[in-house]
Protein backbone atom coordinates (compact mmCIF):
# COMPACT_ATOMS: atom_id res chain seq x y z
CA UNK A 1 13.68 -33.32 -56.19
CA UNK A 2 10.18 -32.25 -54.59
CA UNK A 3 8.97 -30.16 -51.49
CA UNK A 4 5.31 -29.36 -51.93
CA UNK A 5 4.54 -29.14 -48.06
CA UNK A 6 0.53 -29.88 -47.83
CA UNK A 7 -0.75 -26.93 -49.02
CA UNK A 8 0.55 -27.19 -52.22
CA UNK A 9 -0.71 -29.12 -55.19
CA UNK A 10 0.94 -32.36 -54.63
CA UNK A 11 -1.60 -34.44 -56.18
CA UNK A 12 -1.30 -32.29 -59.10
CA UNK A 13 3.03 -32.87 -58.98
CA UNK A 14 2.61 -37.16 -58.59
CA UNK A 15 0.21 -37.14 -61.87
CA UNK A 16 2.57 -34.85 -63.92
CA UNK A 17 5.32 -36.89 -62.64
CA UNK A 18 3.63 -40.33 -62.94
CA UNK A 19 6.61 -43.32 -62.51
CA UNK A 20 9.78 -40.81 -62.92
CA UNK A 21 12.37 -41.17 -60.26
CA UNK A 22 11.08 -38.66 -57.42
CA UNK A 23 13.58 -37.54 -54.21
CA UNK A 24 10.99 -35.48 -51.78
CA UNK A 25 12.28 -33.48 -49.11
CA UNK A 26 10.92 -32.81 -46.01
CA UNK A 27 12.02 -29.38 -44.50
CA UNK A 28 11.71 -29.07 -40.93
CA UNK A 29 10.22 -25.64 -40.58
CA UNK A 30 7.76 -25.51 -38.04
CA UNK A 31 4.97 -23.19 -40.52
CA UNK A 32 5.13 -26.15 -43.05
CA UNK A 33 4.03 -29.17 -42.79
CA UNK A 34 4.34 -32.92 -44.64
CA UNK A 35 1.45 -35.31 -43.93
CA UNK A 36 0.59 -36.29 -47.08
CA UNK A 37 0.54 -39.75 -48.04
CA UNK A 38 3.40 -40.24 -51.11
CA UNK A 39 3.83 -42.88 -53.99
CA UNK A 40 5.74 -45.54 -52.71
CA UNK A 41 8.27 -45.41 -55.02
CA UNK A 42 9.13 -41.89 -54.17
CA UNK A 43 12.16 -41.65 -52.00
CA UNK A 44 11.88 -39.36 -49.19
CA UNK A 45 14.61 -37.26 -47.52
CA UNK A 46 15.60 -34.56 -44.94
CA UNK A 47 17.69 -31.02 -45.69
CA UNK A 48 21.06 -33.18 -45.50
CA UNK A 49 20.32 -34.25 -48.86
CA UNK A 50 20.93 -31.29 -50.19
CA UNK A 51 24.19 -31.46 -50.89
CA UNK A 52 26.17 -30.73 -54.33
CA UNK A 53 27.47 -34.72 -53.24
CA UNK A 54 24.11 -36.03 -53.07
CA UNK A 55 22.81 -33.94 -55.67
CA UNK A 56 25.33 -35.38 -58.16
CA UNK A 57 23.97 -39.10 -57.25
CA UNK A 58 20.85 -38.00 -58.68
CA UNK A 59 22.02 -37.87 -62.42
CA UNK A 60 23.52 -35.58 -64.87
CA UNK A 61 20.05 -33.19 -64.77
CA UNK A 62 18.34 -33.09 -61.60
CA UNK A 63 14.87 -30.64 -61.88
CA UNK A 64 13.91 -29.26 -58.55
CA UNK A 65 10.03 -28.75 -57.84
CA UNK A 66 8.92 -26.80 -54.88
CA UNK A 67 8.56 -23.53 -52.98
CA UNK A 68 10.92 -20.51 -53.55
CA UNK A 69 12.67 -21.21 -50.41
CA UNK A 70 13.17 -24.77 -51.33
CA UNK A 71 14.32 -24.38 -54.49
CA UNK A 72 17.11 -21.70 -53.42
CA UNK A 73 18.36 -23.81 -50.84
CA UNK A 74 19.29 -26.20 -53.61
CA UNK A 75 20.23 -23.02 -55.95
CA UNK A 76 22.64 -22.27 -53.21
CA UNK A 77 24.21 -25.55 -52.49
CA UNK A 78 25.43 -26.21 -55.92
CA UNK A 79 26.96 -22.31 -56.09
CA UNK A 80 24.32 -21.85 -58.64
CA UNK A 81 25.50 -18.11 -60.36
CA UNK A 82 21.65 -16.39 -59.59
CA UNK A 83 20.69 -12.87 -60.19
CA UNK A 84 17.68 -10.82 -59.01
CA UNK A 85 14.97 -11.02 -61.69
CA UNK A 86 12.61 -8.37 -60.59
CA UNK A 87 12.37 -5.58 -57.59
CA UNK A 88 9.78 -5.66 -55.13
CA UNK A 89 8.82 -2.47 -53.53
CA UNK A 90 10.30 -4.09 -50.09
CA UNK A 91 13.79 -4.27 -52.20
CA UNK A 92 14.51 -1.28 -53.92
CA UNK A 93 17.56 0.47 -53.62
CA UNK A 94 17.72 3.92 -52.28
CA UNK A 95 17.55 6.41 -55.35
């Protein structure tokens, strides 16, 4: 699965990905936006695909390629177990 919205490298993501299967979702957030012209043989969703049902349809290893927000939408529909990696000054906990 892909969501590069324009401003991301998504030239870059259809050469490293050349003919593999490719599912590309389109978020509707208003900030991002998904002009770009995609391989044909891509198949191109909405959010409503990402579901652990439609996920599954995919195959037994599905990589997901996008933003941080994309990628923990699909993080959280499979009840992925996640953890906090780092703190951010924003984040830290009251000493």
């Amino acid at each position: 699965m892909v969501c590069l919205p324009d401003h991301k490298d998504l030239d870059g993501a259809v050469a490293a990905l050349g003919a593999l299967p490719v599912t590309f979702v389109r978020l509707p957030m208003p900030h991002l936006r998904f002009t770009r012209a995609l391989p044909p043989h891509w198949d191109v969703v909405g959010p409503a695909a990402i579901t652990p049902e439609s996920l599954a349809t995919l195959g037994h290893r599905v990589v997901v390629l996008g933003t941080v927000y994309f990628t923990g939408i699909v993080l959280d529909a499979v009840g992925a177990d996640t953890e906090r990696l780092y703190v951010t000054s924003t984040s830290r906990r009251p000493s």
